[in-house]
C-alpha atoms as a PDB file:
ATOM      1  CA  UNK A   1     -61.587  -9.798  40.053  1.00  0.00           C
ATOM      2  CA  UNK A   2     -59.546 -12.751  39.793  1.00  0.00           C
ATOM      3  CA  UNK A   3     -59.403 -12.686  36.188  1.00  0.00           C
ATOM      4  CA  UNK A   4     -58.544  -8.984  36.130  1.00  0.00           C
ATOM      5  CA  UNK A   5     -55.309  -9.955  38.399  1.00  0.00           C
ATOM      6  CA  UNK A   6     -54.616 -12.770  35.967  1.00  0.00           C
ATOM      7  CA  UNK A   7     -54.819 -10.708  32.956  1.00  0.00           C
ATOM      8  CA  UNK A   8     -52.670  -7.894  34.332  1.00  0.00           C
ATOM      9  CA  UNK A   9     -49.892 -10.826  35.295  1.00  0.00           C
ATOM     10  CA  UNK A  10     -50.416 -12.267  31.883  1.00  0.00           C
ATOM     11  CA  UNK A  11     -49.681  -8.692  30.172  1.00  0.00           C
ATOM     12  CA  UNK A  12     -46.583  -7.875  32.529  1.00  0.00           C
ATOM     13  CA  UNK A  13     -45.262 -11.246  31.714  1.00  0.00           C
ATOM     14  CA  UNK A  14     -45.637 -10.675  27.873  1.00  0.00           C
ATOM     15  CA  UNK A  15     -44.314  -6.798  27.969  1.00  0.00           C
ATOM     16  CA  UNK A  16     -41.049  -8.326  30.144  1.00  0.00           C
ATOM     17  CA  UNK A  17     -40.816 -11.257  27.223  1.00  0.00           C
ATOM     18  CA  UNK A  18     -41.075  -8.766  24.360  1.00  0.00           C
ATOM     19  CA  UNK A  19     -38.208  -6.290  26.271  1.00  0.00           C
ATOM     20  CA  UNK A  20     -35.775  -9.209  26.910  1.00  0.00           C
ATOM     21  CA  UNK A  21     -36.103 -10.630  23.238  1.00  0.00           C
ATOM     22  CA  UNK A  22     -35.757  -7.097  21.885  1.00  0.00           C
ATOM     23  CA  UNK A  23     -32.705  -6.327  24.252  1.00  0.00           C
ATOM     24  CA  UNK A  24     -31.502  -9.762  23.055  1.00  0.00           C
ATOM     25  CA  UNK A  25     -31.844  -8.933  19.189  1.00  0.00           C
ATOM     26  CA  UNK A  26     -30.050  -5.893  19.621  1.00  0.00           C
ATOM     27  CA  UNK A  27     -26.832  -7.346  20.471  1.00  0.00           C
ATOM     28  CA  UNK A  28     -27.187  -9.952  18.400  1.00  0.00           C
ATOM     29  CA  UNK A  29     -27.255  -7.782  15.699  1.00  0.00           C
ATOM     30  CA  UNK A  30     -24.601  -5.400  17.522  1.00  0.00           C
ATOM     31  CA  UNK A  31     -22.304  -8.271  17.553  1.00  0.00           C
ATOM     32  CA  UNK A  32     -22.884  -9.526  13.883  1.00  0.00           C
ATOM     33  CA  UNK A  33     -21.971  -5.735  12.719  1.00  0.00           C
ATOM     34  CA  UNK A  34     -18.842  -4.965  14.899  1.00  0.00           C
ATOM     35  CA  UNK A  35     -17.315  -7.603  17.232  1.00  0.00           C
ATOM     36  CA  UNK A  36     -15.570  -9.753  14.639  1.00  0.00           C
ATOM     37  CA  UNK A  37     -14.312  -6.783  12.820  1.00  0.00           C
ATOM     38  CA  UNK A  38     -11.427  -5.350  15.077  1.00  0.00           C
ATOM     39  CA  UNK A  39      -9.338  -2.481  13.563  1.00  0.00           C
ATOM     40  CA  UNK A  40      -5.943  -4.158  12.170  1.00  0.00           C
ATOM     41  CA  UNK A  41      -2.687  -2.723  13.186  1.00  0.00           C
ATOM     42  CA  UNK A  42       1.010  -3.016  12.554  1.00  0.00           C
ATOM     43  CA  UNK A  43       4.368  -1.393  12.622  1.00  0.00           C
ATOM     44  CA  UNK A  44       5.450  -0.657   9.166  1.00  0.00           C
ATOM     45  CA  UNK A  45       8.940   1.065   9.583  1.00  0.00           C
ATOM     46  CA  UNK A  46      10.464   2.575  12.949  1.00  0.00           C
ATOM     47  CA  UNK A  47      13.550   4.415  12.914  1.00  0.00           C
ATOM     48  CA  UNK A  48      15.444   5.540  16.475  1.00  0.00           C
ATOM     49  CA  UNK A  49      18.270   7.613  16.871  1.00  0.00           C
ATOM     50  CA  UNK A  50      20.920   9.145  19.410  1.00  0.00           C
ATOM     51  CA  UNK A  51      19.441   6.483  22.118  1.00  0.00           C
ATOM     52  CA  UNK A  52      21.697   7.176  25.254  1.00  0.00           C
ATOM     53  CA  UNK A  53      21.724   6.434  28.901  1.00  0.00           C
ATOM     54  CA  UNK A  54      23.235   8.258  31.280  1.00  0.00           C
ATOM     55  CA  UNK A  55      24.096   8.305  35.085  1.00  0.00           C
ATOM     56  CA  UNK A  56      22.808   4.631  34.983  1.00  0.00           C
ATOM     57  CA  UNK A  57      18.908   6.190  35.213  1.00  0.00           C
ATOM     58  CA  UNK A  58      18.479   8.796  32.480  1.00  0.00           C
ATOM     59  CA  UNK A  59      17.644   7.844  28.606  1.00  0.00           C
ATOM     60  CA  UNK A  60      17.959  10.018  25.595  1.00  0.00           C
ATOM     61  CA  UNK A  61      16.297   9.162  22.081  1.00  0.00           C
ATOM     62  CA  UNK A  62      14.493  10.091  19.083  1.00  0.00           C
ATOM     63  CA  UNK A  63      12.075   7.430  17.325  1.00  0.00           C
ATOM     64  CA  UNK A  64       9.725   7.821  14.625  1.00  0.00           C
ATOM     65  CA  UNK A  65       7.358   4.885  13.358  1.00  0.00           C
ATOM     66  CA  UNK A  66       4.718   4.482  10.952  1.00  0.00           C
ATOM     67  CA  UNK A  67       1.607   2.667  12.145  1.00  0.00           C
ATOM     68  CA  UNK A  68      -0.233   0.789   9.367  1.00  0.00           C
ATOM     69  CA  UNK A  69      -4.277   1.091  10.099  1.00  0.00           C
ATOM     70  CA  UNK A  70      -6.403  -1.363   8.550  1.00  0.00           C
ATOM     71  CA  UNK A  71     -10.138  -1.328   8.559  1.00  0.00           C
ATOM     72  CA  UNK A  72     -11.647  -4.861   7.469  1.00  0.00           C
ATOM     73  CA  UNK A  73     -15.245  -4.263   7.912  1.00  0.00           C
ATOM     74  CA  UNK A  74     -17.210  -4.298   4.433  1.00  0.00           C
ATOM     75  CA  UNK A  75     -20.130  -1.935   5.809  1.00  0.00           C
ATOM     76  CA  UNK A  76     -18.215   0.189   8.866  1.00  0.00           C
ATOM     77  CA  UNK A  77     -16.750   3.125   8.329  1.00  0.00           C
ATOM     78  CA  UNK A  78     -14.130   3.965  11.021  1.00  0.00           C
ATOM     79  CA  UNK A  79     -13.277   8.213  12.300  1.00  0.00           C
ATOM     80  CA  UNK A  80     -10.325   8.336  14.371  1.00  0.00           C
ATOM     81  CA  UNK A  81     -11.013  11.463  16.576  1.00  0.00           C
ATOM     82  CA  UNK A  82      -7.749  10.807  18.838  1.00  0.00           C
ATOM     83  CA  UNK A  83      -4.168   8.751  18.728  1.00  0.00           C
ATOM     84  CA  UNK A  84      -2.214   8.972  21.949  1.00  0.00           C
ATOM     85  CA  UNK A  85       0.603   7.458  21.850  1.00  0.00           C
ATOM     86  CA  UNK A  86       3.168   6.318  24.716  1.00  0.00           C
ATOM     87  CA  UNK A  87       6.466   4.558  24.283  1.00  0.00           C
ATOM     88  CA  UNK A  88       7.406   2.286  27.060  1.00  0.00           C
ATOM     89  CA  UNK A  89      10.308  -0.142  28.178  1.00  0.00           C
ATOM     90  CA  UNK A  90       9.651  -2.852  30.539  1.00  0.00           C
ATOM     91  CA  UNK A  91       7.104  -1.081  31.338  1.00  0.00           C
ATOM     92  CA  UNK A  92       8.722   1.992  32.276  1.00  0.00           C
ATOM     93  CA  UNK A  93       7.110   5.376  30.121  1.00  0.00           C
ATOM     94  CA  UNK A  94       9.841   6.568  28.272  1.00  0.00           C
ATOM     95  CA  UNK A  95       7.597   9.268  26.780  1.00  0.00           C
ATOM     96  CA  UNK A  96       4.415  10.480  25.154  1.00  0.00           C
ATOM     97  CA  UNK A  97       4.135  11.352  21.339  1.00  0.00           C
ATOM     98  CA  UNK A  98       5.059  14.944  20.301  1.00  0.00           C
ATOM     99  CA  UNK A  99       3.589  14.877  16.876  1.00  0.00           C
ATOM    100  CA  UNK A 100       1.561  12.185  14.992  1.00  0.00           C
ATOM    101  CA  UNK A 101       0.133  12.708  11.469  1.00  0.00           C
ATOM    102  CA  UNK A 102      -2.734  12.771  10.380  1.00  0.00           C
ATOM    103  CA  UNK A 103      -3.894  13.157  14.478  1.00  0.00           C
ATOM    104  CA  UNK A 104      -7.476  12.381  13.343  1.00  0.00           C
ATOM    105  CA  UNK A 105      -9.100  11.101   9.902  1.00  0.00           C
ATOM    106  CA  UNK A 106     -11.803   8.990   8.541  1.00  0.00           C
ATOM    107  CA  UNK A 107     -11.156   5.051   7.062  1.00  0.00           C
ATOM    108  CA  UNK A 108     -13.756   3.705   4.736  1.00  0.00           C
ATOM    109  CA  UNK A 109     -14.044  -0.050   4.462  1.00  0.00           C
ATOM    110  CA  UNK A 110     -11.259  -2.407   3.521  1.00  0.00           C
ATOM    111  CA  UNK A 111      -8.775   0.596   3.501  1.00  0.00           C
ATOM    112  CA  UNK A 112      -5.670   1.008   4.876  1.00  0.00           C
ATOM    113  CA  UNK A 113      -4.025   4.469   6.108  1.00  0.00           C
ATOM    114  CA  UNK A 114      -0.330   5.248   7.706  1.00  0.00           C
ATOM    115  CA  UNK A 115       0.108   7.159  10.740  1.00  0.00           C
ATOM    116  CA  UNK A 116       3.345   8.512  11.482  1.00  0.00           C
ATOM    117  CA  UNK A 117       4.249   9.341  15.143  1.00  0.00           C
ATOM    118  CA  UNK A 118       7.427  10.979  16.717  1.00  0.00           C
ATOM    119  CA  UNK A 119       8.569  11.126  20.090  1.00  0.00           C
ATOM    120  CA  UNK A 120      11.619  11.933  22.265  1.00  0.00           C
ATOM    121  CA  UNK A 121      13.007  12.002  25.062  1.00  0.00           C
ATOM    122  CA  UNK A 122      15.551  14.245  26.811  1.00  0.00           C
ATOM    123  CA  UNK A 123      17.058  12.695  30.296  1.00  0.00           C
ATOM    124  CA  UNK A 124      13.792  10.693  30.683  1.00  0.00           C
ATOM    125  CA  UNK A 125      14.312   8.820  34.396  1.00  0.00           C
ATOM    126  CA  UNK A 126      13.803   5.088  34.439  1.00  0.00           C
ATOM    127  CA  UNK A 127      14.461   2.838  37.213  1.00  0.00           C
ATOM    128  CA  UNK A 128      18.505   1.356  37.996  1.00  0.00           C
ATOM    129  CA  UNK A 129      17.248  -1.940  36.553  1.00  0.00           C
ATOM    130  CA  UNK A 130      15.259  -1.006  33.232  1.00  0.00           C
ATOM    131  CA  UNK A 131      18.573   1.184  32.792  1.00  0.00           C
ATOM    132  CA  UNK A 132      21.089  -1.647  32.947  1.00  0.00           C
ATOM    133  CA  UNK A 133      18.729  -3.566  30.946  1.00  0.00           C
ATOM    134  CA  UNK A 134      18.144  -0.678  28.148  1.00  0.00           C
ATOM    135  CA  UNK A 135      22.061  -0.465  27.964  1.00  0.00           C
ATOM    136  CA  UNK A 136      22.724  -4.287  27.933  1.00  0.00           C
ATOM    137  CA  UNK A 137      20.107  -4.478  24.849  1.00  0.00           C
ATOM    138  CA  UNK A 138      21.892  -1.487  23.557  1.00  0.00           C
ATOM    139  CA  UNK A 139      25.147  -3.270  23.363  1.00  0.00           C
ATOM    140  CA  UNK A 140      23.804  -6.668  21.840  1.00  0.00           C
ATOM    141  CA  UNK A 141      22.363  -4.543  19.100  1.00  0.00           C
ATOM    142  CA  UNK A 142      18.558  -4.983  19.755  1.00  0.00           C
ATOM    143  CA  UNK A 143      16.704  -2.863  21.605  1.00  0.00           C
ATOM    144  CA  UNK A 144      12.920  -4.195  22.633  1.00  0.00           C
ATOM    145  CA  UNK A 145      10.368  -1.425  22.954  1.00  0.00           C
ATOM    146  CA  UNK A 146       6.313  -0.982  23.393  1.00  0.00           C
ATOM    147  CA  UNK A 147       4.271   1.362  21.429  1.00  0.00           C
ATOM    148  CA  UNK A 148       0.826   1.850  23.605  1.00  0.00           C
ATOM    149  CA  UNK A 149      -1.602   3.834  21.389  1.00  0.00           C
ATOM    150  CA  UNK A 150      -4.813   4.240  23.022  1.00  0.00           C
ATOM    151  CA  UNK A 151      -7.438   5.231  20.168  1.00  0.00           C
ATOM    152  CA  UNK A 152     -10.809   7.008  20.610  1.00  0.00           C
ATOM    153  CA  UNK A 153     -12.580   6.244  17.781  1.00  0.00           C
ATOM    154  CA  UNK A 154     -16.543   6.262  16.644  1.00  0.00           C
ATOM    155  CA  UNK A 155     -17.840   3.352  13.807  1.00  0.00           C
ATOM    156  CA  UNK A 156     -20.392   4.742  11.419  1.00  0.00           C
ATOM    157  CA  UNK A 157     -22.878   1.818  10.288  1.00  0.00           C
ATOM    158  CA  UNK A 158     -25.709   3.294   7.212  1.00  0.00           C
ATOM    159  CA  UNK A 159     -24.734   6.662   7.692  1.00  0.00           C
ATOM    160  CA  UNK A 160     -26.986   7.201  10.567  1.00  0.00           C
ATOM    161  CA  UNK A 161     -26.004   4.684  13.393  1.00  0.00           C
ATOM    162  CA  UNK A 162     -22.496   5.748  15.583  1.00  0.00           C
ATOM    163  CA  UNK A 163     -20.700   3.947  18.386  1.00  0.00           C
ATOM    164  CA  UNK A 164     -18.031   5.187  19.756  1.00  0.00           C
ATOM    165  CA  UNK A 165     -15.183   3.005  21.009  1.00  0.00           C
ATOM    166  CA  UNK A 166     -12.005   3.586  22.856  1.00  0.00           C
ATOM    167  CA  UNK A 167      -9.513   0.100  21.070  1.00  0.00           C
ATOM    168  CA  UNK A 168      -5.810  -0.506  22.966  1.00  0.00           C
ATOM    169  CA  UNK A 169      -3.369  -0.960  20.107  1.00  0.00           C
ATOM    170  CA  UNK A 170       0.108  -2.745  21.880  1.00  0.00           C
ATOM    171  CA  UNK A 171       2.764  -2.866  19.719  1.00  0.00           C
ATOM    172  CA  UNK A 172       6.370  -4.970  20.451  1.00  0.00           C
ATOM    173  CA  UNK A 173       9.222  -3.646  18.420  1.00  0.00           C
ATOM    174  CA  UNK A 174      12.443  -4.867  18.474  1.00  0.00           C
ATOM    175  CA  UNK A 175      14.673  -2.180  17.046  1.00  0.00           C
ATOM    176  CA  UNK A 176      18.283  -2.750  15.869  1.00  0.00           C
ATOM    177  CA  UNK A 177      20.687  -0.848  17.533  1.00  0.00           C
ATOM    178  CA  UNK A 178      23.995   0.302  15.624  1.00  0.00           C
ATOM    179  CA  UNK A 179      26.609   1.756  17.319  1.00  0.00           C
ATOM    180  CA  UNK A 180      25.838   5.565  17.225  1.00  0.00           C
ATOM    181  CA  UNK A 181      22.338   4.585  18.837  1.00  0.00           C
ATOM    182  CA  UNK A 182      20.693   4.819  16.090  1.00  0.00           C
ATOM    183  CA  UNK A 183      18.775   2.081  14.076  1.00  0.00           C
ATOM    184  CA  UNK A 184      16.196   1.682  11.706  1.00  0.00           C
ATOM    185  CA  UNK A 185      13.463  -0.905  11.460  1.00  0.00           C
ATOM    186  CA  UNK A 186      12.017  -2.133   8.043  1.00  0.00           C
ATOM    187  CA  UNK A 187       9.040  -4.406   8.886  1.00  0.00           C
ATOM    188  CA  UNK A 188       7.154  -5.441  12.158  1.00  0.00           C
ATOM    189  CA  UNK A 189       5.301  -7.915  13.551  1.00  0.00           C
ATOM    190  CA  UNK A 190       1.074  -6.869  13.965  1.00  0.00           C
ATOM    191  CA  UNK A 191       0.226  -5.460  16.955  1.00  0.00           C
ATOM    192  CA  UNK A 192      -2.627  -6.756  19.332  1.00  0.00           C
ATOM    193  CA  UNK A 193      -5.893  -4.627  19.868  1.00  0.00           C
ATOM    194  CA  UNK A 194      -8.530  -4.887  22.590  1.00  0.00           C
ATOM    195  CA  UNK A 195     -11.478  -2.777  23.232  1.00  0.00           C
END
């Protein structure tokens, strides 16, 4: 009897082993495949125009930018299913993307693809201080803004294995600002991305 209990104890112990070690393997080899490969991202060109503010609270503009997407995974294969996109100022929402193009492809390794994206905003209300701020900026010719894109993407891995993923891309852009409210930039810094 007592050797019955021990083997049964013995088994259970072994089973719970094996289970951990496999569990453990698994995101071993999860984290060999994706975690050091983050998608790469940066602002190639943004251009704003007719950037207003009004009655000390309302902002008017039009920006488009082109987001350079880099893949630098030698066996992933990236489909972006979704790009929504939110411009903000001190963290204020100034507004959510009306168009961006392509809205969803597919990135083989080591490739590179542009996305543009457009928004606007008519009378968008911000608070009294991101206002003054926004105008003050304005009228020292630089304008600092956030592009939030949150991403849902899935990572293809031999054809047959998919995980999806939902990466943060922040991007800072500081946009000259001529006169007219209107300004165009040629190069930006790389955004950061967290999943």
């Amino acid at each position: 009897m007592a050797a019955r209990v021990q083997e049964r104890s013995n088994s259970c112990c072994v089973r719970l082993l094996a289970s951990v070690f496999s569990v453990g393997f698994l995101v071993l080899i999860y984290w060999a495949i994706f975690q050091p490969r983050y998608i790469h991202a940066t602002v190639s060109s943004a251009q704003l125009a007719n950037l207003t503010v009004t009655k000390a609270t309302a902002v008017s503009y039009t920006l488009g930018v082109t987001l350079h997407l880099y893949n630098p995974s030698l066996r992933v294969k990236i489909y972006y299913d979704s790009l929504d996109t939110e411009l903000r100022f001190r963290g204020e929402l100034l507004g959510q993307a009306s168009t961006t193009s392509p809205a969803e492809f597919y990135q083989r390794q080591k490739r590179s693809d542009n996305v543009s994206v457009k928004l606007s905003g008519t009378g968008v209300v911000v608070s009294g201080d991101a206002a003054a701020v926004l105008e003050k900026e304005k009228g020292e010719g630089k304008v600092s803004l956030e592009l939030a894109v949150d991403a849902r993407v899935r990572y293809k891995f031999f054809d047959s294995i998919r995980i999806r993923k939902k990466p943060r891309i922040r991007c800072s852009v500081a946009i000259p600002v001529k006169a007219d409210g209107g300004g165009v930039l040629s190069s930006g810094d790389r955004c950061s991305v967290k999943y």
